[in-house]
Protein backbone atom coordinates (compact mmCIF):
# COMPACT_ATOMS: atom_id res chain seq x y z
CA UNK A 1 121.97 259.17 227.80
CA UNK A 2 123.38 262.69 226.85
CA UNK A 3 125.40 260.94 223.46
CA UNK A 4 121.75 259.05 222.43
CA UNK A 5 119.87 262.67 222.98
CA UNK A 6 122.66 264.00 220.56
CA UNK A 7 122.52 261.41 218.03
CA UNK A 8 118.67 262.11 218.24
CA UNK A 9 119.37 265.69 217.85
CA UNK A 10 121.78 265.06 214.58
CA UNK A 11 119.04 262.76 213.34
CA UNK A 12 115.92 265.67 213.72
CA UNK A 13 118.86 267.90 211.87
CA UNK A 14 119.34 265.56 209.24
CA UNK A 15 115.68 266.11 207.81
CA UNK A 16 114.62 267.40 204.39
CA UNK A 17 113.96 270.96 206.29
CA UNK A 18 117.32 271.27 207.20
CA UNK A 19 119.23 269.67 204.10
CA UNK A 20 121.59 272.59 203.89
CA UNK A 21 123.13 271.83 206.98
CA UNK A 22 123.64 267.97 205.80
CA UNK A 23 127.68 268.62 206.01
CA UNK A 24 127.66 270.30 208.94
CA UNK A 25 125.57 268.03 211.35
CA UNK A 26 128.00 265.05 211.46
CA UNK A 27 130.30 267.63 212.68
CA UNK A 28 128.18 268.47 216.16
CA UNK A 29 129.23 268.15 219.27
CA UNK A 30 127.59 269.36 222.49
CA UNK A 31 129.82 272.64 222.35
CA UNK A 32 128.50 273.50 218.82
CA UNK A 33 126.01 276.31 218.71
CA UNK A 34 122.92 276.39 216.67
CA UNK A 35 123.16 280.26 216.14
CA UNK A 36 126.85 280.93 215.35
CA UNK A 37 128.14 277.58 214.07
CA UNK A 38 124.69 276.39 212.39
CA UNK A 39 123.29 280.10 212.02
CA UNK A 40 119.68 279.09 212.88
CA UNK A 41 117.10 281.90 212.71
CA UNK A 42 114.20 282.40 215.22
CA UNK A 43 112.35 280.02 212.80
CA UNK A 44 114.45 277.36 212.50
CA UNK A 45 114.43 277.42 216.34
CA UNK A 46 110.62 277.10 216.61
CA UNK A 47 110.65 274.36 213.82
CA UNK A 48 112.99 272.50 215.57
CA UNK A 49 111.03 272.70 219.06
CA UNK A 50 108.01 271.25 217.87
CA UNK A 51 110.23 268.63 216.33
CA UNK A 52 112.28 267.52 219.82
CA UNK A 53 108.77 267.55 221.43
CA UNK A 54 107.74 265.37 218.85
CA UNK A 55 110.86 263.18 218.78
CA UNK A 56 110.98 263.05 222.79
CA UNK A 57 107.15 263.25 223.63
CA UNK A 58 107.02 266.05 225.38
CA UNK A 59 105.54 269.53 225.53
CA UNK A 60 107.08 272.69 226.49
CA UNK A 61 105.36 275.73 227.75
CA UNK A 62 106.45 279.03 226.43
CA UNK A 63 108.04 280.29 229.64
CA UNK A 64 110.45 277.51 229.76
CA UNK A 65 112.32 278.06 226.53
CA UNK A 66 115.28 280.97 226.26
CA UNK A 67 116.89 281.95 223.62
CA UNK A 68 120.35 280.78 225.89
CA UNK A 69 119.63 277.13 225.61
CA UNK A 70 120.03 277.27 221.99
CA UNK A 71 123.21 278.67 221.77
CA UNK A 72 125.04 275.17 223.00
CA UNK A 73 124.14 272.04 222.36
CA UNK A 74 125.18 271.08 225.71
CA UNK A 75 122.37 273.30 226.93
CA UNK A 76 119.36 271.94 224.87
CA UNK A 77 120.69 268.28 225.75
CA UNK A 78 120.31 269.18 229.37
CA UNK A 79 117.19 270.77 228.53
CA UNK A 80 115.41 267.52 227.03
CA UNK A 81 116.96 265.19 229.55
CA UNK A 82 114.93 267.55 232.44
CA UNK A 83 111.76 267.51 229.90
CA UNK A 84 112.23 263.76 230.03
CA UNK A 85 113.12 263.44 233.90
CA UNK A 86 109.74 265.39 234.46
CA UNK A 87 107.57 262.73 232.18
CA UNK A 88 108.85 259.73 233.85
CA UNK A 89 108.17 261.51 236.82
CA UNK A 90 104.26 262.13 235.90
């Protein structure tokens, strides 16, 4: 489950609106970090939310998102797999 989440994850990063990081996405692993390895911005970050809620159909509230979970991979995969865990649970 975690390895499809991250190919999903390299897929969302291989869009148009990220084609600068094109090189650096087959490279990702879930101890990269989107703001020192990738150097996203705070709007990068909120472009990419909306697209994982999008890709995994689900919604976040505001409250649930940190600034941390961004920093590793590892932590947004965990992230999405709990968003997911709570759908299937609805």
């Amino acid at each position: 489950m975690r390895n499809t989440i991250l190919q999903r994850l390299k897929s969302i990063l291989m869009a148009d609106e990220y084609l600068v990081l094109k090189d650096q996405v087959s490279e990702l692993s879930e101890e990269s970090s989107l703001i020192d390895d990738l150097i996203f911005d705070s709007l990068q970050i909120l472009n990419l939310i909306v697209l994982i809620e999008e890709e995994f159909g689900f919604v976040s509230e505001a409250e649930e998102l940190e600034l941390d979970m961004f920093d590793k991979i590892s932590m947004l995969i965990d992230f999405i797999q709990q968003k997911i865990a709570e759908k299937n649970c609805a």
